[in-house]
Protein backbone atom coordinates (compact mmCIF):
# COMPACT_ATOMS: atom_id res chain seq x y z
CA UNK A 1 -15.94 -35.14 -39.77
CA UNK A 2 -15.12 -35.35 -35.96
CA UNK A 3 -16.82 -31.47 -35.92
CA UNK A 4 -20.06 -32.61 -37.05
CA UNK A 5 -19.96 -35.63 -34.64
CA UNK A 6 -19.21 -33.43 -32.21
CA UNK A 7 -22.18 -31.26 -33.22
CA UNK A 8 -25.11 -34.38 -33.03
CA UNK A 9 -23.18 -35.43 -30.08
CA UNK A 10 -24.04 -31.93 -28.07
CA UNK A 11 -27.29 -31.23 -29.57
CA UNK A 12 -28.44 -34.90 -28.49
CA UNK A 13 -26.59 -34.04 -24.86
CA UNK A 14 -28.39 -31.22 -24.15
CA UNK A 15 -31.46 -32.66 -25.84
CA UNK A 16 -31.55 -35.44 -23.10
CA UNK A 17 -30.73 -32.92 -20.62
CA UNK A 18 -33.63 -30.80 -21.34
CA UNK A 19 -35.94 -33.60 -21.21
CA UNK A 20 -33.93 -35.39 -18.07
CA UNK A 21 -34.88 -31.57 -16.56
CA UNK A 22 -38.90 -31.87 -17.52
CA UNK A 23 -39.04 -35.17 -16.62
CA UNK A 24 -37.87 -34.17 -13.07
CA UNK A 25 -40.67 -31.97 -12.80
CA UNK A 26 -43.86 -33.83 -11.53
CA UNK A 27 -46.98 -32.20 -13.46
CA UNK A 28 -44.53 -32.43 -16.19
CA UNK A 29 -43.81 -36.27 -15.95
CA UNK A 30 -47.73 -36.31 -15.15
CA UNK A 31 -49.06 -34.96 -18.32
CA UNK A 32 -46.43 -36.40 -20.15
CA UNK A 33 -47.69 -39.99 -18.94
CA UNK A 34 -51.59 -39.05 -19.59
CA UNK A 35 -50.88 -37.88 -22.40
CA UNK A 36 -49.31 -40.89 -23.84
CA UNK A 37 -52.45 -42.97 -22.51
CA UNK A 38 -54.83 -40.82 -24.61
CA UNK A 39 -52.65 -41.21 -27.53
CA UNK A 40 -52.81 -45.28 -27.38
CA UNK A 41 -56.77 -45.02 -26.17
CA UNK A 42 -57.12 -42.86 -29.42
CA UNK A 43 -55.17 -45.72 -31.85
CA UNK A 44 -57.07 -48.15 -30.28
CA UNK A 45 -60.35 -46.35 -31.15
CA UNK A 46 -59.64 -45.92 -34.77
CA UNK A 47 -58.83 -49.35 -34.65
CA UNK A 48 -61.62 -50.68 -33.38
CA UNK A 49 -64.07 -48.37 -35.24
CA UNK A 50 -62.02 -49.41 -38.58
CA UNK A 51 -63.13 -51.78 -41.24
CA UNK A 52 -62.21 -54.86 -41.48
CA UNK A 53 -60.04 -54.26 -44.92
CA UNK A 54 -58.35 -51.13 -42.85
CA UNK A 55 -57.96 -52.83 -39.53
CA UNK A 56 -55.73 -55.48 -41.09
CA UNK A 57 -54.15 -52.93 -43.40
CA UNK A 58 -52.67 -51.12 -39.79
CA UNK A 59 -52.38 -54.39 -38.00
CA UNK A 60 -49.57 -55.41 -41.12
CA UNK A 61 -48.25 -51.72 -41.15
CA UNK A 62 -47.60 -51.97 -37.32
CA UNK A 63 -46.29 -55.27 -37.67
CA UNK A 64 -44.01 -54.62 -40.31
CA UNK A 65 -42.54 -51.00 -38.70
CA UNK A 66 -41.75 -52.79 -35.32
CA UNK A 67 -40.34 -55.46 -37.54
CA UNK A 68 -38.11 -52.55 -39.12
CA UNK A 69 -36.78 -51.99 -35.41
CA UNK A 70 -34.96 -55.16 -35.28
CA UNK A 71 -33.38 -55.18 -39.21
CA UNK A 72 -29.87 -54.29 -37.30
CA UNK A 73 -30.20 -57.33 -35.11
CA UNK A 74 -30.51 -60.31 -37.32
């Protein structure tokens, strides 16, 4: 059991350490950022160009996975 552990444990170490090294890089960090913009910009289009019936249908879904986040906390 302590093998596998130790298996996640180094895969997520040099996971973070990968991205730590990215991140460090500025055009990197840059179209990392932008990219994450265009992603919300998009969500936000779909929402606002969805139906009524759909809109509230993603409105509960998001609701109800960020919800999910804090199940451990309660």
């Amino acid at each position: 059991m302590f093998r596998v552990i130790g298996f996640f444990y180094r895969t997520y170490k040099s996971n973070r350490d990968r991205v730590a090294a990215l991140m460090a890089r500025e055009k990197v960090a840059e179209l990392m950022k932008f990219l994450a913009i265009l992603f919300l910009l998009g969500w936000i289009l779909v929402w606002l160009f969805a139906s009524d019936e759909s809109r509230t249908r993603l409105t509960d879904e998001v609701k109800q996975t960020i919800g999910g986040f804090d199940t451990g906390s309660e």
